[in-house]
Structure formats: structure tokens, C-alpha cells
C-alpha atoms as a PDB file:
ATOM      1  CA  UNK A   1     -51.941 -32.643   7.538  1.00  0.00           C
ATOM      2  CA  UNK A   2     -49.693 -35.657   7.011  1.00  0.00           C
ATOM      3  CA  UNK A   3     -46.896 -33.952   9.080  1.00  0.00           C
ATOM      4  CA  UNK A   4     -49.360 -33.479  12.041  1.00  0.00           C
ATOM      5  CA  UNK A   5     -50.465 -36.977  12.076  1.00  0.00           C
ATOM      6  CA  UNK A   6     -46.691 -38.240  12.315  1.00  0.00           C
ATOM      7  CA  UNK A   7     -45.928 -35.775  14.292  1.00  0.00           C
ATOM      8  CA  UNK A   8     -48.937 -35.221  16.818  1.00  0.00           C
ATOM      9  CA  UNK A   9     -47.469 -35.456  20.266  1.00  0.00           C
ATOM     10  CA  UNK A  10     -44.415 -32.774  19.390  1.00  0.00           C
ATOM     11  CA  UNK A  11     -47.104 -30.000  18.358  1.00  0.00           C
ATOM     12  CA  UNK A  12     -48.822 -30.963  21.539  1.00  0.00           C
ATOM     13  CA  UNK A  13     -45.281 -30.710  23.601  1.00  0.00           C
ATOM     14  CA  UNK A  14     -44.276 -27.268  22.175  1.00  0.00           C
ATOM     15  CA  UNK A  15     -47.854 -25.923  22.183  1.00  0.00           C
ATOM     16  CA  UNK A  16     -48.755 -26.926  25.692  1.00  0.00           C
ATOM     17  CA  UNK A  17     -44.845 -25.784  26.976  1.00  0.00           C
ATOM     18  CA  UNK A  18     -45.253 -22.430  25.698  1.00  0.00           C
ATOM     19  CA  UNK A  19     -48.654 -22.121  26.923  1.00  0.00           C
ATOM     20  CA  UNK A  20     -47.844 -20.713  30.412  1.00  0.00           C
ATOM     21  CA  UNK A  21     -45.464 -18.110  28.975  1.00  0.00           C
ATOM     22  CA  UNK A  22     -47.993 -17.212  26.524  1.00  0.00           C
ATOM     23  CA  UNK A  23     -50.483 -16.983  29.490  1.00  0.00           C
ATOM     24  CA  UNK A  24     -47.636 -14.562  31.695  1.00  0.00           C
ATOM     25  CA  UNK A  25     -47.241 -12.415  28.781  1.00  0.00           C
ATOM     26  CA  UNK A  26     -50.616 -11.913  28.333  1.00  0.00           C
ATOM     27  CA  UNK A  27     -51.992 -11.661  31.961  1.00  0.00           C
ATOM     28  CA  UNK A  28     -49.224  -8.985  32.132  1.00  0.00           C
ATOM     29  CA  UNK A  29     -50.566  -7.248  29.561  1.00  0.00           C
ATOM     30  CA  UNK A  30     -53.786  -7.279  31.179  1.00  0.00           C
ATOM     31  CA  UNK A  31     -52.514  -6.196  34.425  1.00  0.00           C
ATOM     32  CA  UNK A  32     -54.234  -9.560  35.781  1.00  0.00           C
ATOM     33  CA  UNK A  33     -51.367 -11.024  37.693  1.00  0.00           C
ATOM     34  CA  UNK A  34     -51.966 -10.316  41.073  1.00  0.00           C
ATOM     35  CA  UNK A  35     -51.269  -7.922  43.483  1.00  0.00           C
ATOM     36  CA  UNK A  36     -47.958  -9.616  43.607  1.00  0.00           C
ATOM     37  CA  UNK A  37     -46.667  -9.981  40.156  1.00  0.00           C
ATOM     38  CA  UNK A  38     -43.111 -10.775  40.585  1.00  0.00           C
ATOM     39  CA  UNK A  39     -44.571 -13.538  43.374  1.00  0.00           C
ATOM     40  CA  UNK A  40     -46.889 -14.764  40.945  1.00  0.00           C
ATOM     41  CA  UNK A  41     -44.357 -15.238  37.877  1.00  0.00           C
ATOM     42  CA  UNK A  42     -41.970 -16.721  40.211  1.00  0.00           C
ATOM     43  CA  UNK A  43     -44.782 -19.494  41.409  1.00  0.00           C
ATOM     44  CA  UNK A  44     -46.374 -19.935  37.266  1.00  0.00           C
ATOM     45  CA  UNK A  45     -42.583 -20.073  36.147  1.00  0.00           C
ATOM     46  CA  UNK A  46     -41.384 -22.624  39.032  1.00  0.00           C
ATOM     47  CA  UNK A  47     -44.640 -24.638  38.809  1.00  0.00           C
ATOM     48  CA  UNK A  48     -44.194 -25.035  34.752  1.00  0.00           C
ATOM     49  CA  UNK A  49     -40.725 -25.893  35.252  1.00  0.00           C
ATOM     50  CA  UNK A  50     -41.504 -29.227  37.471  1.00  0.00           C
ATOM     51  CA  UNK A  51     -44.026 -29.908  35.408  1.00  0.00           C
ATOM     52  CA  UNK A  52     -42.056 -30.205  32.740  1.00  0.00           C
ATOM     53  CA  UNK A  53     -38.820 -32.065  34.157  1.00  0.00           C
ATOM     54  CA  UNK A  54     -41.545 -34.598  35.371  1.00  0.00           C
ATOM     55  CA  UNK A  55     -42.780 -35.498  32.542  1.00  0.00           C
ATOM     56  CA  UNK A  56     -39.651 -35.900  30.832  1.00  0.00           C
ATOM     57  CA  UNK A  57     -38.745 -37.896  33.806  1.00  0.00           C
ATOM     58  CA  UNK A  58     -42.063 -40.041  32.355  1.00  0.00           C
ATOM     59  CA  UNK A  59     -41.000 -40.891  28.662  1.00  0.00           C
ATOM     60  CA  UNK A  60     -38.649 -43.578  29.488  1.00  0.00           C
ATOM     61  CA  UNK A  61     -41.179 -45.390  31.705  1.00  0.00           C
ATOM     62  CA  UNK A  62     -44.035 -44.670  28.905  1.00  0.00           C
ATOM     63  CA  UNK A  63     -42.184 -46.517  26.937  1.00  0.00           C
ATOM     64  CA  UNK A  64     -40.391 -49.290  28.522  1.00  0.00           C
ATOM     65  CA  UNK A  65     -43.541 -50.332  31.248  1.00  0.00           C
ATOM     66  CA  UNK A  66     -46.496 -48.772  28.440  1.00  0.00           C
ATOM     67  CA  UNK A  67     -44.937 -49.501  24.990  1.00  0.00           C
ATOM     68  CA  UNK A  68     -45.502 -45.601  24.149  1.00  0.00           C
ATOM     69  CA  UNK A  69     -42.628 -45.234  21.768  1.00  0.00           C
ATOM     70  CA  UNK A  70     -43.685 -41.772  21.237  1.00  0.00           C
ATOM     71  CA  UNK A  71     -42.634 -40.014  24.447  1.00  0.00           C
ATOM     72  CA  UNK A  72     -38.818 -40.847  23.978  1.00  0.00           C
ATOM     73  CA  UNK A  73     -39.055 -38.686  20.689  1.00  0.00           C
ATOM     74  CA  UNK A  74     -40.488 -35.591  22.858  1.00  0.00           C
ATOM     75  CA  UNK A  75     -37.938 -36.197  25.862  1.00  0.00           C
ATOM     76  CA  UNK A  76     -35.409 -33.857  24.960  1.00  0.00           C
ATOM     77  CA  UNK A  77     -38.338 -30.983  23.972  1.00  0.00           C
ATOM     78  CA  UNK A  78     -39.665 -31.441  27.537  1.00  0.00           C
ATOM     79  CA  UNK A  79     -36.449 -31.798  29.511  1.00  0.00           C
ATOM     80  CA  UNK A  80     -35.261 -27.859  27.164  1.00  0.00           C
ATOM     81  CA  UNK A  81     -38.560 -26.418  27.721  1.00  0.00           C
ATOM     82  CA  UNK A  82     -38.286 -27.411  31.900  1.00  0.00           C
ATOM     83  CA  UNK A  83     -34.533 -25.705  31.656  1.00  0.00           C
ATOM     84  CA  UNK A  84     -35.968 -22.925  29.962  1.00  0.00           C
ATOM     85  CA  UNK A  85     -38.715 -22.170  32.949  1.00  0.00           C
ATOM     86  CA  UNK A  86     -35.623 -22.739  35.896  1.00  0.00           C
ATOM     87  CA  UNK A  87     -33.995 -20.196  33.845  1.00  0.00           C
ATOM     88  CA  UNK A  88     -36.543 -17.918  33.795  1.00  0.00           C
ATOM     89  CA  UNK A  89     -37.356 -18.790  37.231  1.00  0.00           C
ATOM     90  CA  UNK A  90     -33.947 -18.091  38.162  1.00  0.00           C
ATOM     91  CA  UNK A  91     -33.883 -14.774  36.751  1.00  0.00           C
ATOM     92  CA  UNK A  92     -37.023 -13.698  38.047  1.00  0.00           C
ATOM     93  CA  UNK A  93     -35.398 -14.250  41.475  1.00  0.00           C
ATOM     94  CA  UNK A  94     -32.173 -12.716  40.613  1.00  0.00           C
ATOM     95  CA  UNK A  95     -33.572  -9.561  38.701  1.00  0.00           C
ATOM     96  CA  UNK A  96     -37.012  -8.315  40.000  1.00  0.00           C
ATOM     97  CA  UNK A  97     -37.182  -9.908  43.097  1.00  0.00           C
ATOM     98  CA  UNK A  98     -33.498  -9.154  44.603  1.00  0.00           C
ATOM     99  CA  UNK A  99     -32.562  -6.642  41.732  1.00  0.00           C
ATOM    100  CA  UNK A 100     -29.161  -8.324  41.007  1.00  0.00           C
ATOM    101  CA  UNK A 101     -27.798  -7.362  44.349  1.00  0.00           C
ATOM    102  CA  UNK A 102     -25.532 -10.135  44.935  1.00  0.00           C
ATOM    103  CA  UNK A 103     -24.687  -9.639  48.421  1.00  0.00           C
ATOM    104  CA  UNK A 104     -28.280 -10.238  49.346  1.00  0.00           C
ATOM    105  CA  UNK A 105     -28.560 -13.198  47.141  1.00  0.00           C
ATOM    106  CA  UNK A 106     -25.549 -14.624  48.360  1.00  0.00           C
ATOM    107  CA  UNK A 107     -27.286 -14.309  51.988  1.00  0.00           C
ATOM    108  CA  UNK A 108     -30.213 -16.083  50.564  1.00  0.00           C
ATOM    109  CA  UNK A 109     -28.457 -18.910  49.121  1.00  0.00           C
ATOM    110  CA  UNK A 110     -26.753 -19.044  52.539  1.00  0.00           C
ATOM    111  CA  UNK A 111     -29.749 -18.383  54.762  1.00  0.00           C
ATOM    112  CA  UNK A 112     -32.685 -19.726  52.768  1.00  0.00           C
ATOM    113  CA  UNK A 113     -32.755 -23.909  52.154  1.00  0.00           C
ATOM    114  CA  UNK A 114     -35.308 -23.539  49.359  1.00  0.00           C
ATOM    115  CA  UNK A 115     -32.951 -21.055  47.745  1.00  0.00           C
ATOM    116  CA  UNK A 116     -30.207 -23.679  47.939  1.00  0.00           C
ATOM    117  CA  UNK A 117     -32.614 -26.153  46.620  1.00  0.00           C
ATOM    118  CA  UNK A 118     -33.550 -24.160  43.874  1.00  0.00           C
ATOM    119  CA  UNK A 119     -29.932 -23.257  43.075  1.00  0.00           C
ATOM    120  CA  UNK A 120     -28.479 -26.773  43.456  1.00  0.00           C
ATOM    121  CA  UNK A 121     -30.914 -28.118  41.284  1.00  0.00           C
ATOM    122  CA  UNK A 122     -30.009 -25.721  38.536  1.00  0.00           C
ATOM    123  CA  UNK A 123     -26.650 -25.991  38.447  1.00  0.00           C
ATOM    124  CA  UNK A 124     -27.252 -29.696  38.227  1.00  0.00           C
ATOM    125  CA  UNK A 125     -29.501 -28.810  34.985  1.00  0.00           C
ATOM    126  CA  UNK A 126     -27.195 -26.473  33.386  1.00  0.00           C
ATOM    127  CA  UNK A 127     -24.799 -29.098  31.949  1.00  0.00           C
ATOM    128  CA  UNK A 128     -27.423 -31.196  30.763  1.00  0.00           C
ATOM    129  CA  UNK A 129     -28.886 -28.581  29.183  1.00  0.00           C
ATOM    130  CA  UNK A 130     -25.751 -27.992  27.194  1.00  0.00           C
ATOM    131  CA  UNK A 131     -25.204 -31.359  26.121  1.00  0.00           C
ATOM    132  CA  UNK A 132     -28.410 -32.368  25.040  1.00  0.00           C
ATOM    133  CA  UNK A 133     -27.757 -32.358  20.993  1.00  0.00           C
ATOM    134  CA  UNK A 134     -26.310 -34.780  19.270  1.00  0.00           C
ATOM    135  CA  UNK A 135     -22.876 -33.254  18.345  1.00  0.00           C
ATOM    136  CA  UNK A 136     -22.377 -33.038  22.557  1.00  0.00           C
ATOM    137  CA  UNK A 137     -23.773 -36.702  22.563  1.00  0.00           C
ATOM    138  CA  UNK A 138     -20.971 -38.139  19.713  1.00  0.00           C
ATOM    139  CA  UNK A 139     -18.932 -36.193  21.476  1.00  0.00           C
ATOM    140  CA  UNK A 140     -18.940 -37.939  25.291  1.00  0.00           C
ATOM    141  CA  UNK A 141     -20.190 -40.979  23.382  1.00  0.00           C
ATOM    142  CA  UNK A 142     -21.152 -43.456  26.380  1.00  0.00           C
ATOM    143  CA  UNK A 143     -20.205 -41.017  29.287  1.00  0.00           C
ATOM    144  CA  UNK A 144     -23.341 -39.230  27.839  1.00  0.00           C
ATOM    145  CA  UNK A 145     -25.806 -41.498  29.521  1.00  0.00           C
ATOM    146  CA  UNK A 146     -23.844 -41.216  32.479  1.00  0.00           C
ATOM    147  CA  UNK A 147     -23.892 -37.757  32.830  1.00  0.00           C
ATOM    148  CA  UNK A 148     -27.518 -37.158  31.905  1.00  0.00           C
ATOM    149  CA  UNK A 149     -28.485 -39.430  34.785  1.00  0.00           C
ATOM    150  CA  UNK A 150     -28.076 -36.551  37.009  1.00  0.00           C
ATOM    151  CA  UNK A 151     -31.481 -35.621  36.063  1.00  0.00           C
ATOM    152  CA  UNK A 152     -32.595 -38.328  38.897  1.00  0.00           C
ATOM    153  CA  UNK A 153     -30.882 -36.312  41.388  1.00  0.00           C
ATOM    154  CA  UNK A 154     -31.943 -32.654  39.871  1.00  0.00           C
ATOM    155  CA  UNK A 155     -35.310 -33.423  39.613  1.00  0.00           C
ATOM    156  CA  UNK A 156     -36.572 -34.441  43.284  1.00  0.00           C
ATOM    157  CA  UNK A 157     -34.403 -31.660  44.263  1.00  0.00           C
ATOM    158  CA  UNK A 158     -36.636 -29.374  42.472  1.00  0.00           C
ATOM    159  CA  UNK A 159     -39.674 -31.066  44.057  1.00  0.00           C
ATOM    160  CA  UNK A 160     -37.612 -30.497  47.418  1.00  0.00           C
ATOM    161  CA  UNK A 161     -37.072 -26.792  46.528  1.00  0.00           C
ATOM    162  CA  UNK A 162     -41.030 -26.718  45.952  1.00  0.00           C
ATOM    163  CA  UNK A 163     -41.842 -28.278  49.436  1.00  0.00           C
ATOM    164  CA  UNK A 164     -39.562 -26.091  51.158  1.00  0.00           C
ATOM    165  CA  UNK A 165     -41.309 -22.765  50.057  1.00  0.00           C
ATOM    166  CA  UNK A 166     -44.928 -24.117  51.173  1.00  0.00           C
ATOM    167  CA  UNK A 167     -45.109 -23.389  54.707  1.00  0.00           C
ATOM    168  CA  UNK A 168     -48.049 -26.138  55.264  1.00  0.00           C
ATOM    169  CA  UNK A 169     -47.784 -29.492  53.269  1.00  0.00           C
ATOM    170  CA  UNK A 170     -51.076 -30.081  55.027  1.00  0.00           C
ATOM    171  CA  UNK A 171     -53.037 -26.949  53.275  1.00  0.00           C
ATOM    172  CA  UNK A 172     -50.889 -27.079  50.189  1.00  0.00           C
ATOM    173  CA  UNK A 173     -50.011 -30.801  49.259  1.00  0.00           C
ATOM    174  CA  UNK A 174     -49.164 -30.504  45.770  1.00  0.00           C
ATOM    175  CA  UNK A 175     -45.529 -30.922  46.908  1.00  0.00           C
ATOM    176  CA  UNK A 176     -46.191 -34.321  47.693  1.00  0.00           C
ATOM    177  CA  UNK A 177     -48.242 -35.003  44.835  1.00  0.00           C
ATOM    178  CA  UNK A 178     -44.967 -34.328  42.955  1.00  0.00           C
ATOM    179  CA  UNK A 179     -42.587 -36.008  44.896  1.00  0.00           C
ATOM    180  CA  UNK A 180     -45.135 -39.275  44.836  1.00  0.00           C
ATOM    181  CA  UNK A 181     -44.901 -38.893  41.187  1.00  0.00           C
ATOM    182  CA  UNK A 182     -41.206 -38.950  41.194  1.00  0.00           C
ATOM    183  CA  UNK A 183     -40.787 -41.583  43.373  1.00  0.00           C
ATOM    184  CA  UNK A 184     -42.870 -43.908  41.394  1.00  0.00           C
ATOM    185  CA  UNK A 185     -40.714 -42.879  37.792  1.00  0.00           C
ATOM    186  CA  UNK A 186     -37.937 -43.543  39.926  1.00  0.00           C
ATOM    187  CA  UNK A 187     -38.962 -46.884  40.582  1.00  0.00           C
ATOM    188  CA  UNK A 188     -39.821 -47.930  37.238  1.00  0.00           C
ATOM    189  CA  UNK A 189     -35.984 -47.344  36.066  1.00  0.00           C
ATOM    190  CA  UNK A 190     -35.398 -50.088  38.985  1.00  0.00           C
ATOM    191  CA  UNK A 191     -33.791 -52.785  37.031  1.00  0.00           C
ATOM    192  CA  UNK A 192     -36.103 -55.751  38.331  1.00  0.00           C
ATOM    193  CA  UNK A 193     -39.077 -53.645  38.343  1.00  0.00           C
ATOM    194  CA  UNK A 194     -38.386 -52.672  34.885  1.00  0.00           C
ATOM    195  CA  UNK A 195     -37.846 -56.322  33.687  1.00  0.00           C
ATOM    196  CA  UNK A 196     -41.315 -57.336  35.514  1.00  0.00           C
ATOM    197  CA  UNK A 197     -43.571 -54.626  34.216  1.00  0.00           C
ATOM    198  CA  UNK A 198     -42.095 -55.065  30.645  1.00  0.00           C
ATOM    199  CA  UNK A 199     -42.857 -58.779  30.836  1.00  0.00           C
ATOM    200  CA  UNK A 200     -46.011 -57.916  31.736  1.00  0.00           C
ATOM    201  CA  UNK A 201     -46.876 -56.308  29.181  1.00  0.00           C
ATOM    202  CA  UNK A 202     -45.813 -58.425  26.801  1.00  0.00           C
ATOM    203  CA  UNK A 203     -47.665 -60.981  28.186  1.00  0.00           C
ATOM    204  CA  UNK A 204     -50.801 -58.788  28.472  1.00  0.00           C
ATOM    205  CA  UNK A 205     -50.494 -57.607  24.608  1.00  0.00           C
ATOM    206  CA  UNK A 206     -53.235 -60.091  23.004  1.00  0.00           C
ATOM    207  CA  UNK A 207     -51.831 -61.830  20.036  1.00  0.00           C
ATOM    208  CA  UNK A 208     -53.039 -61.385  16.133  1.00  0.00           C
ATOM    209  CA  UNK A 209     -55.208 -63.506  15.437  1.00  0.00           C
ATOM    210  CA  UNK A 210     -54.057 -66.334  12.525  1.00  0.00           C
ATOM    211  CA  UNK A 211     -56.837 -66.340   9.867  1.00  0.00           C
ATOM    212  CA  UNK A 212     -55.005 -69.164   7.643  1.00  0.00           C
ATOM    213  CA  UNK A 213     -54.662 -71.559  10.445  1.00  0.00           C
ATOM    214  CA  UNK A 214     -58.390 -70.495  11.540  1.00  0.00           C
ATOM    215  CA  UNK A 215     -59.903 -71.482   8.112  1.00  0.00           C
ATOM    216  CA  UNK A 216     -57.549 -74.566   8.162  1.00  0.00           C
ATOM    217  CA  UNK A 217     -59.584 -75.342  11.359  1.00  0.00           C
ATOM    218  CA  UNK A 218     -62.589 -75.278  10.217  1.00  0.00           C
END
């Protein structure tokens, strides 16, 4: 009980990133994935996997601008689990849905901009995906940082790969909704806007109250 106080948001993390596998494997086993299931896995997988970048995209500003210390301990569990679900994306592409024939997926990546999307963004991930323990980060010691800021560039990628596949933004603007998202985290790394909003919250946080000098007072 005392480990899932301390240690409430990481349960929450794994629990709620496995969730949509857990739901694939089981609406699979329930023949309840569509008439489409390869289409459907390839939307639940992609869909899971911006999710998931996102909001490791959000710890940093949770807790610079919000003071959430939290998040920064999940940010490497969210940024694995939204590898995991390109990867699986990925293979679903490569496997069921072209059957590893790799002169038609070299046609697609050719032909298709949402497949280069899609593809540039994960070969951005890849390396950061490798390098995210600690041995890789004493290792590259400060060129670590550096190279795990291409996560600013993989990400909106991704949320370009998404907008690409939905023929109308109008219908279907989740797309948007993303890149909105994005744009704003983006922002928040900014470093004036990052001084300002962490000023402000230090000047926001109401100060404890001093109960010595309060009965001097009186």
C-alpha cells in the first residue's frame, strides 16, 4: 500500500499504456474489430502511439510551468511505451498490411507522404529509444540532452503523419487537436515563456502562514 502511494502516477502510466493492447488482444479474441481488422489495429496502434509521445512531450512543462514534479519520473515510461506502439504500428504496416513485400513498401514510402511521415518519424525515434537508460546517458554524458531533443522534431511529425491519412480535417479534426497540443508544449520549452510562467507561479503559490510572528501580533 505504501509503494502505491509513492508510486501512484507510474501504476497509472503502465496500466493505462498497456490498456489499448490489452483492449486489441481482447477485441481480437472476440472477433470485434471491425470488418477491417488490420485497418483498425493500424488506427488503435497509431492513435496510442501519439498519445503517448504527447504526453511525454507534457512532463517537462508539468513540471517547470505546474510544479508537478511527478511527471518527469514517468517521462521515460511514456516516451518507451509511445516507441513501443510506432513499432507495432510499423509492423502492422510492414507484415499484414503489405506482407513484407518490400518492393511495394518501398513504392509506398516513395509514393505515399503519410508513409514518409510515418517512417521519418520513426527512424527519428529509434535512437532515442536506444539511449534512453542511464548506462547510454553516462555514456554521451551532455550530448545526451542534445540528442534526445529530436523528440521536438519526431513528434509533430507524427501528428503530420496523422493529418496526412485523414482525408477531411474538417470531418475528422482530431489532427489538429494534436498538433494544437504540440504547439502549445512547444512553446512552453520557449526560454522566455518558460522563465514567465515559472515566475508566475511562484508568485501565485500562497505563502505558509507564520504562526509565531502571528501570536507575537496579537
Amino acid at each position: 500500500m505504501r509503494w502505491l502511494r509513492a508510486n501512484w502516477l507510474r501504476a497509472l502510466v503502465h496500466l493505462g499504456a498497456l490498456a489499448p493492447l490489452f483492449f486489441i488482444v481482447l477485441d481480437n479474441y472476440r472477433y470485434n474489430l471491425t470488418a477491417n481488422p488490420i485497418q483498425e489495429i493500424t488506427v488503435r496502434t497509431g492513435k496510442a502511439a501519439l498519445v503517448l509521445l504527447v504526453l511525454s512531450l507534457a512532463c517537462t512543462p508539468l513540471n517547470t510551468v505546474f510544479g508537478f514534479r511527478e511527471a518527469i519520473r514517468v517521462r521515460r515510461a511514456l516516451g518507451l511505451y509511445g516507441f513501443m506502439y510506432v513499432a507495432l504500428h510499423l509492423a502492422i504496416f510492414v507484415v499484414l498490411d503489405y506482407g513484407v513485400n518490400l518492393q511495394l513498401i518501398g513504392q509506398a514510402i516513395i509514393e505515399k507522404y503519410y508513409v514518409i511521415a510515418g517512417f521519418a518519424a520513426f527512424l527519428i525515434l529509434v535512437p532515442l529509444a536506444i539511449t534512453s537508460t542511464r548506462g547510454w546517458m553516462r555514456r554521451l554524458g551532455r550530448r545526451w540532452k542534445t540528442l534526445h531533443k529530436l523528440v521536438y522534431l519526431a513528434v509533430p511529425i507524427a501528428v503530420l503523419h496523422f493529418a496526412l491519412l485523414v482525408k477531411s480535417l474538417g470531418s475528422r479534426p482530431e489532427p489538429l487537436i494534436f498538433g494544437a497540443i504540440v504547439l502549445g508544449l512547444l512553446a512552453l520549452r520557449l526560454p522566455t515563456i518558460r522563465r514567465a510562467s515559472s515566475a508566475l507561479r511562484l508568485k501565485n503559490r500562497s505563502p505558509l502562514p507564520n504562526r509565531a510572528q502571528g501570536s507575537r501580533a496579537d
